[in-house]
N, C-alpha and C. Protein backbone atom coordinates (compact mmCIF):
# COMPACT_ATOMS: atom_id res chain seq x y z
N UNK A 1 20.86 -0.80 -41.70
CA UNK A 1 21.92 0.15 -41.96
C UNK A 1 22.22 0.88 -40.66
N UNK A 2 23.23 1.05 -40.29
CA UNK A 2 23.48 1.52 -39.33
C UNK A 2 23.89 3.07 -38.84
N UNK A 3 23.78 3.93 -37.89
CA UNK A 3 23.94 5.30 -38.22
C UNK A 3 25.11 5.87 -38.89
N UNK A 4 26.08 5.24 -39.00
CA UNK A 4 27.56 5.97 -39.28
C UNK A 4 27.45 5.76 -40.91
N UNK A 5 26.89 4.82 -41.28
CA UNK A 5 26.40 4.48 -42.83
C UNK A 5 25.57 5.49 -43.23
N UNK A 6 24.07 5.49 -42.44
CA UNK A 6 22.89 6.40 -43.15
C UNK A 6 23.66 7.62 -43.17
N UNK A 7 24.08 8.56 -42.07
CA UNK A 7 25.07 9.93 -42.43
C UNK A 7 25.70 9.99 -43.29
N UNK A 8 26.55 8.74 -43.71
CA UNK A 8 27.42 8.96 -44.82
C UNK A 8 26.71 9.35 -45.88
N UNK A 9 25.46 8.19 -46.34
CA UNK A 9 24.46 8.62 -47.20
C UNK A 9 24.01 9.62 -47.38
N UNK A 10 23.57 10.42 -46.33
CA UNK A 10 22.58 11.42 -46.20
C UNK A 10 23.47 12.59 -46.69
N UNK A 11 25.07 12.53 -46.42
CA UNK A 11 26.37 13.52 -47.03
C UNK A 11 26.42 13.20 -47.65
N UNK A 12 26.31 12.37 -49.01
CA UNK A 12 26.53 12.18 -50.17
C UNK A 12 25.63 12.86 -50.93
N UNK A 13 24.64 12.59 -50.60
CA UNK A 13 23.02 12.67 -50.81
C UNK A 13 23.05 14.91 -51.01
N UNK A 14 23.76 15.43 -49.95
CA UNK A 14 23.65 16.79 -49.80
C UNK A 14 24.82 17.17 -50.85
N UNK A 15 25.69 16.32 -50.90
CA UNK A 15 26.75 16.82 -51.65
C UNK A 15 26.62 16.41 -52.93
N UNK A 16 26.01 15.85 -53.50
CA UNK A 16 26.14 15.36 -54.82
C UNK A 16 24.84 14.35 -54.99
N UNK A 17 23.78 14.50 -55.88
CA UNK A 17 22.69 14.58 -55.51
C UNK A 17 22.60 13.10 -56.11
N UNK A 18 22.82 13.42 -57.62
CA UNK A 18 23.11 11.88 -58.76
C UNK A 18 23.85 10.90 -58.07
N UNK A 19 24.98 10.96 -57.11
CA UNK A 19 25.76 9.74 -57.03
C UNK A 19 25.28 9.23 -55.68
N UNK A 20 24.57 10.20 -54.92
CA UNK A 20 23.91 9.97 -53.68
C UNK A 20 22.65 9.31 -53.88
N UNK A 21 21.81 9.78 -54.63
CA UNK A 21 21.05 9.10 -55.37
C UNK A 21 20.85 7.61 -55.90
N UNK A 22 22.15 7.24 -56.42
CA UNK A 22 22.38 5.58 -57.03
C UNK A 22 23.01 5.20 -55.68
N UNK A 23 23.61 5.65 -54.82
CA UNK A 23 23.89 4.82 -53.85
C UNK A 23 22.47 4.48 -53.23
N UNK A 24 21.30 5.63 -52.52
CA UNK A 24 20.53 5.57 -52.18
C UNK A 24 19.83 4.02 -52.38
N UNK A 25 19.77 4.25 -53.58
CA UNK A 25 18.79 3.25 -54.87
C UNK A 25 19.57 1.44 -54.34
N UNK A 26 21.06 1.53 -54.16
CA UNK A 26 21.73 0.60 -54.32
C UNK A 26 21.58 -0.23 -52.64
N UNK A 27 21.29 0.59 -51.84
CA UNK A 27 21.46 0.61 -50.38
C UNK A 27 19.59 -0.02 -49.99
N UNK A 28 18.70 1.12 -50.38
CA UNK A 28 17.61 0.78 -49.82
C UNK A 28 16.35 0.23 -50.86
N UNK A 29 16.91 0.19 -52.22
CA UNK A 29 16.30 -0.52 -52.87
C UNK A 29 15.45 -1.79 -52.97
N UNK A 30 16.27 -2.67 -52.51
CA UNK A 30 15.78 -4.30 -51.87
C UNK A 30 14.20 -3.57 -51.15
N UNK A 31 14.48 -3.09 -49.90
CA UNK A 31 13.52 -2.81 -48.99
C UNK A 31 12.14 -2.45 -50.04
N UNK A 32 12.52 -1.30 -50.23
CA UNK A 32 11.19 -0.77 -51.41
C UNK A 32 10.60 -2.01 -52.44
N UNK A 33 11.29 -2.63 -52.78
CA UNK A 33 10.75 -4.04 -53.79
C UNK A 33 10.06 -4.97 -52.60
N UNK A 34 11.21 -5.17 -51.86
CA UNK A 34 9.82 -6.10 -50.66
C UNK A 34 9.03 -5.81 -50.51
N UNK A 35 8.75 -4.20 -49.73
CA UNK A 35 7.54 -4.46 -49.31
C UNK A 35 6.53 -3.78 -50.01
N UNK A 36 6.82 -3.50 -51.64
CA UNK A 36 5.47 -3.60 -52.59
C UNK A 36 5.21 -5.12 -53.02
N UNK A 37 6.94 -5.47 -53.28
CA UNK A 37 6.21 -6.78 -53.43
C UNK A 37 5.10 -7.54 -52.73
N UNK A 38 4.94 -7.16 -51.34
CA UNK A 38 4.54 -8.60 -50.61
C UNK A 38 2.85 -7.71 -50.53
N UNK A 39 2.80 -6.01 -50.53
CA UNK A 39 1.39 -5.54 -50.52
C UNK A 39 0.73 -5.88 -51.66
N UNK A 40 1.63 -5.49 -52.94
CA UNK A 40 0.78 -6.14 -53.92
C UNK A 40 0.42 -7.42 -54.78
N UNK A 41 1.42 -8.39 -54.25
CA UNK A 41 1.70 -10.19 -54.79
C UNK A 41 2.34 -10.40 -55.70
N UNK A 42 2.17 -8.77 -56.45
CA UNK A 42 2.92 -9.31 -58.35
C UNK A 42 4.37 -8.63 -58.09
N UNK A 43 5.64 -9.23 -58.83
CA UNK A 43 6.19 -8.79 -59.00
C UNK A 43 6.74 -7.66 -60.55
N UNK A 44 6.11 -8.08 -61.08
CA UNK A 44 5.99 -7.21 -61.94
C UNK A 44 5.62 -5.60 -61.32
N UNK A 45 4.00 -5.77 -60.80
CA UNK A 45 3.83 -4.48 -60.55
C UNK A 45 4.51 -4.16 -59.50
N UNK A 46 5.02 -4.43 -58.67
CA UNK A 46 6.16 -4.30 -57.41
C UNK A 46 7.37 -3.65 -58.11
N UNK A 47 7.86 -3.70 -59.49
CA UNK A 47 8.86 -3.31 -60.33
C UNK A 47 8.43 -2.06 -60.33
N UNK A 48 7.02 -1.93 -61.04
CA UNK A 48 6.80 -1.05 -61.81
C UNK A 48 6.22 0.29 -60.48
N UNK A 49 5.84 0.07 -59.60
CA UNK A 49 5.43 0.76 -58.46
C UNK A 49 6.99 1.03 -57.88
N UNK A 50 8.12 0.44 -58.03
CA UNK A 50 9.04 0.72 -56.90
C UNK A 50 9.69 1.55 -58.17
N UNK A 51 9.47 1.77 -59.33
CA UNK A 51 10.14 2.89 -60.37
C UNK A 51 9.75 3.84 -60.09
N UNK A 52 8.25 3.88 -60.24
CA UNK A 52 7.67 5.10 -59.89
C UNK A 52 8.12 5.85 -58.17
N UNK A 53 8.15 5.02 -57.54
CA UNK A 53 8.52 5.33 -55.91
C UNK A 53 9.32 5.91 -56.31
N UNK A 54 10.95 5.35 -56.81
CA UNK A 54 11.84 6.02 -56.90
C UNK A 54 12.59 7.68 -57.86
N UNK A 55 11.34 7.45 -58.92
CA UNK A 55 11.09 8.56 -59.54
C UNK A 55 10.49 9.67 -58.72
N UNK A 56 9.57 9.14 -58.20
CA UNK A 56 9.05 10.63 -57.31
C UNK A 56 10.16 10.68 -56.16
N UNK A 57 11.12 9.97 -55.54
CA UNK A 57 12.14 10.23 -54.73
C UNK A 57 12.34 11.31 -55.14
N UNK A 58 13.51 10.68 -56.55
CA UNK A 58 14.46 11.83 -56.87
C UNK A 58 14.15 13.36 -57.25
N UNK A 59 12.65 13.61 -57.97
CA UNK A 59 12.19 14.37 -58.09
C UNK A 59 12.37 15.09 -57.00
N UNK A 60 11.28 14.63 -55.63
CA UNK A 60 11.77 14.96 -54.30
C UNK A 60 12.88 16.16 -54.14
N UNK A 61 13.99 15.36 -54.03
CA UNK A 61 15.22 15.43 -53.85
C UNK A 61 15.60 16.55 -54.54
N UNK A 62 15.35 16.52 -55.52
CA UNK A 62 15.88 17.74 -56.71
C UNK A 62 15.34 19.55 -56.03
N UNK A 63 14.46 18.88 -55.72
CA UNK A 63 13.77 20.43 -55.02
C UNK A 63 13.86 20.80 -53.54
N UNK A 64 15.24 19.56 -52.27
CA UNK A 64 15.50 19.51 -51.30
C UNK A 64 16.96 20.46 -51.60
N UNK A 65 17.20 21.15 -50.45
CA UNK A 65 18.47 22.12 -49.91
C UNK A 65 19.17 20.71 -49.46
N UNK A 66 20.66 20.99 -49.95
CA UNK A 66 21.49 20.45 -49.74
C UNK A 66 21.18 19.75 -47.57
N UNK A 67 21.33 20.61 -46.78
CA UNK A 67 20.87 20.58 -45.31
C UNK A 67 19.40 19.73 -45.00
N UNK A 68 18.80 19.94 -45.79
CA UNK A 68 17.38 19.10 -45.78
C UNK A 68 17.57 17.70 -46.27
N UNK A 69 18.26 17.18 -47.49
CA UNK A 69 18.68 16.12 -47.81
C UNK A 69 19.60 15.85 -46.06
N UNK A 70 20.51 16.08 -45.61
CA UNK A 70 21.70 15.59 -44.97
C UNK A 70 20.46 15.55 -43.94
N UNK A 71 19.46 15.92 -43.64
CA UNK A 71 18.54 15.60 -42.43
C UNK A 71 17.57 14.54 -42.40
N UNK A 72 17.58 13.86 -43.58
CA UNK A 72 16.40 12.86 -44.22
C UNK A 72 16.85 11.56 -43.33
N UNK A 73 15.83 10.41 -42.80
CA UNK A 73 15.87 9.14 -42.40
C UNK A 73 15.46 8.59 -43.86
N UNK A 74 16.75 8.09 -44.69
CA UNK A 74 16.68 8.01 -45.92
C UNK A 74 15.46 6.66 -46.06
N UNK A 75 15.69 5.48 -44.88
CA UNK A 75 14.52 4.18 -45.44
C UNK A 75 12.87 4.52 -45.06
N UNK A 76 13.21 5.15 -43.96
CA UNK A 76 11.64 5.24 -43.33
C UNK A 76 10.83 6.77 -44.53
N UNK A 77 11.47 7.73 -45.48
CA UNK A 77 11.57 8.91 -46.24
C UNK A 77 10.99 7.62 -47.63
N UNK A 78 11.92 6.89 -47.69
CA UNK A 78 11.75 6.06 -49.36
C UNK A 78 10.31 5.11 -49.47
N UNK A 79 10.41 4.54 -47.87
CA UNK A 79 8.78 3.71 -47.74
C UNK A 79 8.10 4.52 -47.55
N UNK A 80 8.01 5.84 -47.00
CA UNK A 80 6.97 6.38 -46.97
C UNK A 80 6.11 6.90 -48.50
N UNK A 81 7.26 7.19 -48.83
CA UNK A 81 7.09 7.35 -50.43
C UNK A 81 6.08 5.64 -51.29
N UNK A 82 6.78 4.87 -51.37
CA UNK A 82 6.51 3.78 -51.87
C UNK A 82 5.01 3.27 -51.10
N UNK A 83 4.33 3.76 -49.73
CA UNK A 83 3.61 3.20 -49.25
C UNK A 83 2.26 4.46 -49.93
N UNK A 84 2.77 5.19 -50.41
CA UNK A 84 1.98 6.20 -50.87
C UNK A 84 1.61 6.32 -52.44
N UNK A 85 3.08 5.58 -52.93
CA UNK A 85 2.43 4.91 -54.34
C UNK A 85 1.53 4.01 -54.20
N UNK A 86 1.41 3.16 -53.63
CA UNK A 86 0.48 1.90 -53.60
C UNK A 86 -0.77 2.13 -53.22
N UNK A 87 -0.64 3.01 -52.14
CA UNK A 87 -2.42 3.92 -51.97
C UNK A 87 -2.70 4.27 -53.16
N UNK A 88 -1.96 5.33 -53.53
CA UNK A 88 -2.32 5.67 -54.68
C UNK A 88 -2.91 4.66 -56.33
N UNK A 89 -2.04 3.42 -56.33
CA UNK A 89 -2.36 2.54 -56.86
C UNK A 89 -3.49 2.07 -56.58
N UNK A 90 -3.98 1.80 -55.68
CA UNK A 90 -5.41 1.31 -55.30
C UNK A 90 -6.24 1.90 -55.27
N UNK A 91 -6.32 3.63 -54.97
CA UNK A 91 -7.20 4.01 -55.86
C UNK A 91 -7.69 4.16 -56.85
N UNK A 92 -6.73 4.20 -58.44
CA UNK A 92 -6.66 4.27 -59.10
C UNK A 92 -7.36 2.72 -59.81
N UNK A 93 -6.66 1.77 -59.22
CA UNK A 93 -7.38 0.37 -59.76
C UNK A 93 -9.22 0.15 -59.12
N UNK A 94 -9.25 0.59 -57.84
CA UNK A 94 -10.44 0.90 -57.55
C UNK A 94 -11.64 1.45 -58.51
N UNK A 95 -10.65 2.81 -59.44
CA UNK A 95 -11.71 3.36 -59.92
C UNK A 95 -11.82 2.82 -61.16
N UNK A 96 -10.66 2.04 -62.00
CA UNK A 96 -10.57 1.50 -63.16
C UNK A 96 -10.18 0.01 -62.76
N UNK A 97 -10.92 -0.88 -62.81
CA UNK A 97 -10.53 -2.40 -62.82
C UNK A 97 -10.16 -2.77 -63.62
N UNK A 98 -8.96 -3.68 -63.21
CA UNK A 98 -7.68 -3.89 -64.00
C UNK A 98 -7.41 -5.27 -64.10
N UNK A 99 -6.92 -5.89 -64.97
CA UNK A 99 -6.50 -7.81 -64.70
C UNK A 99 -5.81 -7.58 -63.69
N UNK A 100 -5.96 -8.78 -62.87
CA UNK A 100 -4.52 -9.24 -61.71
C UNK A 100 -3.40 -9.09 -62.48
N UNK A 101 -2.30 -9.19 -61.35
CA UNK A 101 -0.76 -9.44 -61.82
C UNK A 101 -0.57 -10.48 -61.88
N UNK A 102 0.43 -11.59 -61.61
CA UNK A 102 0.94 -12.60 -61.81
C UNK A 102 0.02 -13.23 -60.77
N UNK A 103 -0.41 -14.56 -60.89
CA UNK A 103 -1.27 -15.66 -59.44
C UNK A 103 0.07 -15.50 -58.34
N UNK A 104 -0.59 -15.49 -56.90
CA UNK A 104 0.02 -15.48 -56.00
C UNK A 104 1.12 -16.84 -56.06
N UNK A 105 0.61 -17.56 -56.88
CA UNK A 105 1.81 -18.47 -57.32
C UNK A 105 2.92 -18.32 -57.46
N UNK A 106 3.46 -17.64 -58.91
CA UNK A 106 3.77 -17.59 -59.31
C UNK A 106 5.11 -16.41 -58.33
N UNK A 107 4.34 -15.66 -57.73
CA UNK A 107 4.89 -14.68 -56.58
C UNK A 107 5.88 -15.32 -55.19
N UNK A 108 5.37 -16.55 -54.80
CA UNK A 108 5.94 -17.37 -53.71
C UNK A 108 6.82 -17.70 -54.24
N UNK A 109 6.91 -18.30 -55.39
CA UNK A 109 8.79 -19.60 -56.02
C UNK A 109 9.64 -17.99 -55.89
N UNK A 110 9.28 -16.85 -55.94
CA UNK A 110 10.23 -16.21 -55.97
C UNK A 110 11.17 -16.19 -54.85
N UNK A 111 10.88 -16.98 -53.49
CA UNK A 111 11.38 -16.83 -52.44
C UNK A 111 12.43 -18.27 -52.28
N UNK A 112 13.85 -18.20 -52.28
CA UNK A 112 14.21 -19.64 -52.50
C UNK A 112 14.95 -19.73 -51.29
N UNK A 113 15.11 -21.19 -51.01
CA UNK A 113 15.95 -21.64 -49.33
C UNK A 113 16.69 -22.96 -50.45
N UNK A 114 18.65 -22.48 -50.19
CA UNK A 114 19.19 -23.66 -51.01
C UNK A 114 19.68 -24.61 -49.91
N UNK A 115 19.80 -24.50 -48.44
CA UNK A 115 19.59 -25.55 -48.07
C UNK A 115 19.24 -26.54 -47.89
N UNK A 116 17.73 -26.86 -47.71
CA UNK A 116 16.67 -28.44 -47.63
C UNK A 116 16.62 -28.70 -48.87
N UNK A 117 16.71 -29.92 -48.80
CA UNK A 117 16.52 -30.73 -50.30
C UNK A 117 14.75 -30.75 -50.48
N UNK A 118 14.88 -31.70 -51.69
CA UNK A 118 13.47 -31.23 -52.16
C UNK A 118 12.56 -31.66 -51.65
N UNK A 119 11.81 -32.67 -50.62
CA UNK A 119 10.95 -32.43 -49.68
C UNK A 119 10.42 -31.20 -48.66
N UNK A 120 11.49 -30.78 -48.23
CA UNK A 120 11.73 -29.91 -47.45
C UNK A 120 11.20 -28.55 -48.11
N UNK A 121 11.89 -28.61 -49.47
CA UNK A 121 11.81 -27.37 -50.11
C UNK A 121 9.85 -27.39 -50.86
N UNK A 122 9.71 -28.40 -51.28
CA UNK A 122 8.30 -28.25 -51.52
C UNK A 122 7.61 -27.63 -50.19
N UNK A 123 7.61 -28.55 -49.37
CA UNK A 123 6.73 -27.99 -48.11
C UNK A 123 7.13 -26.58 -47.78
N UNK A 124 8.11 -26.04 -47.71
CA UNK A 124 8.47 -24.99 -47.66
C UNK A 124 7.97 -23.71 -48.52
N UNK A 125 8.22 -24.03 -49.65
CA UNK A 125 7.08 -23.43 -50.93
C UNK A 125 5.52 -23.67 -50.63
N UNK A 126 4.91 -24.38 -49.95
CA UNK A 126 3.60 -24.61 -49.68
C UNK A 126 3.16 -23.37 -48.65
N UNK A 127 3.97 -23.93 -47.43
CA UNK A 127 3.91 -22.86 -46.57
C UNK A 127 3.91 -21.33 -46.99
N UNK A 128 5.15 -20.76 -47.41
CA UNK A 128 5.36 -19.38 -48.05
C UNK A 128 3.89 -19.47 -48.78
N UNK A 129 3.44 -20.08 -49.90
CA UNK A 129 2.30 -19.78 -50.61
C UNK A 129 1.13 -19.61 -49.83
N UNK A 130 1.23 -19.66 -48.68
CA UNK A 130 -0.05 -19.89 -47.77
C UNK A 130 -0.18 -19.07 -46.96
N UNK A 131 0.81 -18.19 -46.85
CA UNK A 131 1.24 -17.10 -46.01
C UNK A 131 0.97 -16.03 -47.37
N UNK A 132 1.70 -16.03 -47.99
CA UNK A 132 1.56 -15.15 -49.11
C UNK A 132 0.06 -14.90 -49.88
N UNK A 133 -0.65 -15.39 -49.40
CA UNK A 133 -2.39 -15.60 -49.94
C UNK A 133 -2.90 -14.80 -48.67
N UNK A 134 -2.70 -15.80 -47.73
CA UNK A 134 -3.51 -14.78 -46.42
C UNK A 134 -2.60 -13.57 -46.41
N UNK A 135 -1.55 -13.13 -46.34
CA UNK A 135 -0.93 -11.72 -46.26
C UNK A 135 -1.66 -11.15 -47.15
N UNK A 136 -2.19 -11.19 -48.76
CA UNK A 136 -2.70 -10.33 -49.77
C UNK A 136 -4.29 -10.32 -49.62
N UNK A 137 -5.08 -11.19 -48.43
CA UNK A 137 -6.39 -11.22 -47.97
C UNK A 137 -6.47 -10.16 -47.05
N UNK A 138 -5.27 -9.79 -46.40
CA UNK A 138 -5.62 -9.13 -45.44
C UNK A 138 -5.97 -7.56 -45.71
N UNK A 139 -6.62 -6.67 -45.18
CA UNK A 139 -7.13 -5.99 -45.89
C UNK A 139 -5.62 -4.39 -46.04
N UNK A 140 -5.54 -3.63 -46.87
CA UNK A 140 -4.71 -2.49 -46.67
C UNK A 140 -4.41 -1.89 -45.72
N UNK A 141 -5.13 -1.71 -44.50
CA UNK A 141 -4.92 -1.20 -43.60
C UNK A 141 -4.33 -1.82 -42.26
N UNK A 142 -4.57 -3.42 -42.66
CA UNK A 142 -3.47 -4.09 -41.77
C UNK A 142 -2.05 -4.63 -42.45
N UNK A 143 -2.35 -4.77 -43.85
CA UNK A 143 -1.00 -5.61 -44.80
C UNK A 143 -0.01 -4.73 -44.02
N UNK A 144 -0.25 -3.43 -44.71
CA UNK A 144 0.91 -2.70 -44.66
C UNK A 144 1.55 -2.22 -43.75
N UNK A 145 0.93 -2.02 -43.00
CA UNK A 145 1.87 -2.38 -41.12
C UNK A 145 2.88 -3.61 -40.98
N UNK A 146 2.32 -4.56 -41.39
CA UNK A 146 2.55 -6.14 -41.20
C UNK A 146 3.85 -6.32 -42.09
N UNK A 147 3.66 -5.82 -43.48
CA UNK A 147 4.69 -6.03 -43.82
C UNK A 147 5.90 -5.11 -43.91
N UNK A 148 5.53 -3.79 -43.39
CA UNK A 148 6.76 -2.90 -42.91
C UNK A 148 7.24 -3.15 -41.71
N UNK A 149 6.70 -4.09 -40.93
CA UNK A 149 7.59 -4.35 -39.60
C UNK A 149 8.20 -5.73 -39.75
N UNK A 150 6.95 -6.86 -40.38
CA UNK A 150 7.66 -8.10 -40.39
C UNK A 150 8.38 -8.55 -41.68
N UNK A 151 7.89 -8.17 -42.86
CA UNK A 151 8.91 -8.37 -43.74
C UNK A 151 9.98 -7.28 -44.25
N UNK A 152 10.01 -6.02 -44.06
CA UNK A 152 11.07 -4.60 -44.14
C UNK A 152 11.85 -5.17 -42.97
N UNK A 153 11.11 -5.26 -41.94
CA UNK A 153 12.03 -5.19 -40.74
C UNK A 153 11.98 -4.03 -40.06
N UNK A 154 11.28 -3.21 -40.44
CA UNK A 154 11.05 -1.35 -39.90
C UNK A 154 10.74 -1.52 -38.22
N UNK A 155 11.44 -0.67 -37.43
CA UNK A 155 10.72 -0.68 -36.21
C UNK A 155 9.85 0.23 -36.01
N UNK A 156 9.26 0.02 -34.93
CA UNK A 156 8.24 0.50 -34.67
C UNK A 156 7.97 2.08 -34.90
N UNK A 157 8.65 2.67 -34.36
CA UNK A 157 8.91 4.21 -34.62
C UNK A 157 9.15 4.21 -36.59
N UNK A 158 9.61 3.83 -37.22
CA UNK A 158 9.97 3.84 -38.51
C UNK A 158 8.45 3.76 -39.34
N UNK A 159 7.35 2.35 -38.94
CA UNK A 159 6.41 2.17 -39.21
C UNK A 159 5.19 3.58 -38.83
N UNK A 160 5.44 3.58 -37.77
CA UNK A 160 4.35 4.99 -37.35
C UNK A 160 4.79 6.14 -38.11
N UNK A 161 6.28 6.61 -38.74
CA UNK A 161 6.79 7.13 -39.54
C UNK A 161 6.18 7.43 -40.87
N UNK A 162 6.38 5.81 -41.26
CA UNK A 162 5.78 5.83 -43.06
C UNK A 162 3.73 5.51 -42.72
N UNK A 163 3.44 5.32 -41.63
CA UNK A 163 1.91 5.03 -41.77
C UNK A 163 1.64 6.61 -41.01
N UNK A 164 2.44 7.36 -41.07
CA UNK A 164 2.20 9.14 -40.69
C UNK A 164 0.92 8.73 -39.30
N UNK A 165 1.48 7.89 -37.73
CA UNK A 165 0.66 7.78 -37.25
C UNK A 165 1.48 7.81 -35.79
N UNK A 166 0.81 7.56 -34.80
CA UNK A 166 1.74 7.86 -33.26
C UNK A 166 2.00 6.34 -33.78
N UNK A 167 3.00 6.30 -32.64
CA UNK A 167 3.99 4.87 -32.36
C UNK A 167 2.91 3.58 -31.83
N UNK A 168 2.34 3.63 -30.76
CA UNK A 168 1.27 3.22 -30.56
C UNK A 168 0.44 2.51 -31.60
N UNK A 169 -0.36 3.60 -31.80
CA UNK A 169 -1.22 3.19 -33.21
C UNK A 169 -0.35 2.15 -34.24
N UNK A 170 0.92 2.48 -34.83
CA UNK A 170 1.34 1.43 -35.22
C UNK A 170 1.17 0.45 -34.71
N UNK A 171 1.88 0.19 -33.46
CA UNK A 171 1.95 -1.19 -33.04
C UNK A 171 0.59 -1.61 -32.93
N UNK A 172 -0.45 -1.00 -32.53
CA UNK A 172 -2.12 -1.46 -32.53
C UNK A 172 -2.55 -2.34 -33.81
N UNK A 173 -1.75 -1.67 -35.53
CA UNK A 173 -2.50 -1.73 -36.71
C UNK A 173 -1.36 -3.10 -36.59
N UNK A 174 -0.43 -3.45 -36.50
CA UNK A 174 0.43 -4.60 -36.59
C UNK A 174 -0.30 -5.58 -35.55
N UNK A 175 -0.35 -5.56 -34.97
CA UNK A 175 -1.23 -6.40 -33.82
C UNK A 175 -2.26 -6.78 -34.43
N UNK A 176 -3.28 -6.05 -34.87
CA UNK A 176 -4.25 -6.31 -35.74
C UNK A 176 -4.26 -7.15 -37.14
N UNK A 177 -3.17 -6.80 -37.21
CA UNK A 177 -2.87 -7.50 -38.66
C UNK A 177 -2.03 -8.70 -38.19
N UNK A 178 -1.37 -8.70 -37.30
CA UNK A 178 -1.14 -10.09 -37.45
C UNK A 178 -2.56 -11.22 -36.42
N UNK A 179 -2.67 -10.73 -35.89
CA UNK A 179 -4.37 -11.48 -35.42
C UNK A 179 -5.05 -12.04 -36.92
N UNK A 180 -5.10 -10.82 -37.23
CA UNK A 180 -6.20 -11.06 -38.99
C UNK A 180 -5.33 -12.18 -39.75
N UNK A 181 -4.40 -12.60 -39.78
CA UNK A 181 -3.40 -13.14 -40.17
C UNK A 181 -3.33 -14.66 -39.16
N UNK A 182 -3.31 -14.85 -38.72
CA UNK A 182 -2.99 -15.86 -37.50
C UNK A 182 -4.64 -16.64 -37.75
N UNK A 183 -6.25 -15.98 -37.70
CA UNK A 183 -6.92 -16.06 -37.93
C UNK A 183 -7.12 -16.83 -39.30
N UNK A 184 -6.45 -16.04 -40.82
CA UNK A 184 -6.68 -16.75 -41.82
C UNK A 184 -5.61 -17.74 -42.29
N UNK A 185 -4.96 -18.42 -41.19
CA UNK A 185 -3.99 -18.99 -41.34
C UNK A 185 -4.68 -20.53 -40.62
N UNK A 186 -5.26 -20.22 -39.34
CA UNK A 186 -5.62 -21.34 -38.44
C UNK A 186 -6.50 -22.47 -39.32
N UNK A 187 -8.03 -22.28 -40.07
CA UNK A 187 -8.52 -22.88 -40.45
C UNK A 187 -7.39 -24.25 -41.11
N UNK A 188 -6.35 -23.70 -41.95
CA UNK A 188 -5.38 -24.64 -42.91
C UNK A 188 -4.44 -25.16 -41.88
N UNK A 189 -4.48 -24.51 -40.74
CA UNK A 189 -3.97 -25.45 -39.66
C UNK A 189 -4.09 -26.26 -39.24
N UNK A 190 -5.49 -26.15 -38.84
CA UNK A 190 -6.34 -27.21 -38.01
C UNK A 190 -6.47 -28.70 -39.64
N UNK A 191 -6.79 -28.18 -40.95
CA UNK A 191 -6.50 -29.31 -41.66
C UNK A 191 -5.56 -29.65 -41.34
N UNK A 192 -4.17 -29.27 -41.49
CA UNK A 192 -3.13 -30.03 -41.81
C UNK A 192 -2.85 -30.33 -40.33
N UNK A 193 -3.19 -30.31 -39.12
CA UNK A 193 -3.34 -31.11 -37.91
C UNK A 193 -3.95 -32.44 -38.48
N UNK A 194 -4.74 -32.64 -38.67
CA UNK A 194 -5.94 -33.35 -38.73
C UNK A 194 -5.60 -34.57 -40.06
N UNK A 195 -5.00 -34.39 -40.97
CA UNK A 195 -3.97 -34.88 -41.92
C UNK A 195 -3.04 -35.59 -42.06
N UNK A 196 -2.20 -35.33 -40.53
CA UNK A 196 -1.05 -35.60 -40.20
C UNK A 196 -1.10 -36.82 -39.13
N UNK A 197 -2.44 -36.31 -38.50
CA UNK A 197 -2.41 -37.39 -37.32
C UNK A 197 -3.10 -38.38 -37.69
């Protein structure tokens, strides 16, 4: 989104709280579903976590001065929110163990490419599933870097934003996480080297 957009938002947002609100929802929504989706695998609970995100938004909001809304970085404000449900979620499942959500299976077909025909597209689905396993191995404190920069798209400053940390340190915990990542990726590499040749 670009700045002349987010202002507009952020004036809507001061001027009229409800319609600023569903635009909000309509604009940065996607983002918030990604990247619970991809911390927590299920989409279901990715639904049900990005309701709640957006419920405590608006709540938020309700108790913001018109001037305080028009000052908000509305995506890096909504993930921070949403990255704080999911802590929160994990403590909570921590202290009460809970069934899984859907198999990481079932989580990957959600991602579709209608270009390649169906060779292409299987292997393609293999891959994503293989990425999508090691991304949910990796532990909380690297996922969620990882996937606010590489699947949100957040830059760097945005990430140190919603992980309430210097700029730096972000890029350190992304680095880390994608190492940890690159790491539980290689072993299925080196098979499918080894497979092929």
């Amino acid at each position: 989104m670009d700045e002349k957009a987010e202002r507009q938002l952020t004036e809507l947002l001061a001027a009229d709280l409800d319609d600023g609100f569903t635009e909000l929802v309509r604009v940065h929504g996607r983002a918030v579903y990604t990247f619970l989706l991809r911390v927590c695998g299920s989409a279901t609970e990715a639904d049900d976590l990005g309701q709640d995100a957006f419920l405590r938004a608006y709540t938020a909001l309700q108790d913001y001065d018109p001037e305080r809304r028009r000052d908000l970085r509305p995506r890096a404000w909504l993930l921070t929110i949403a990255a704080n449900v999911w802590r929160n979620h994990l403590r909570t499942c921590s202290r009460r163990p809970a069934l899984a959500g859907l198999p990481v299976e079932d989580t990957a077909d959600t991602w579709t490419d209608h270009s390649p025909g169906p060779e292409e597209r299987a292997a393609l689905a293999d891959d994503r599933r293989r990425l999508v396993t090691a991304l949910l191995e990796l532990p909380e404190h690297h996922r969620t870097p990882v996937v606010l920069r590489h699947v949100v798209g957040l830059s760097y400053t945005e990430v140190a934003e919603v992980q309430r940390c210097a700029v730096g340190t972000a890029k350190a915990q992304v680095s880390r996480g994608l190492k940890s990542l690159r790491r539980l990726l290689e072993p299925e590499t080196a098979v499918l080297e080894e497979v092929t040749t």
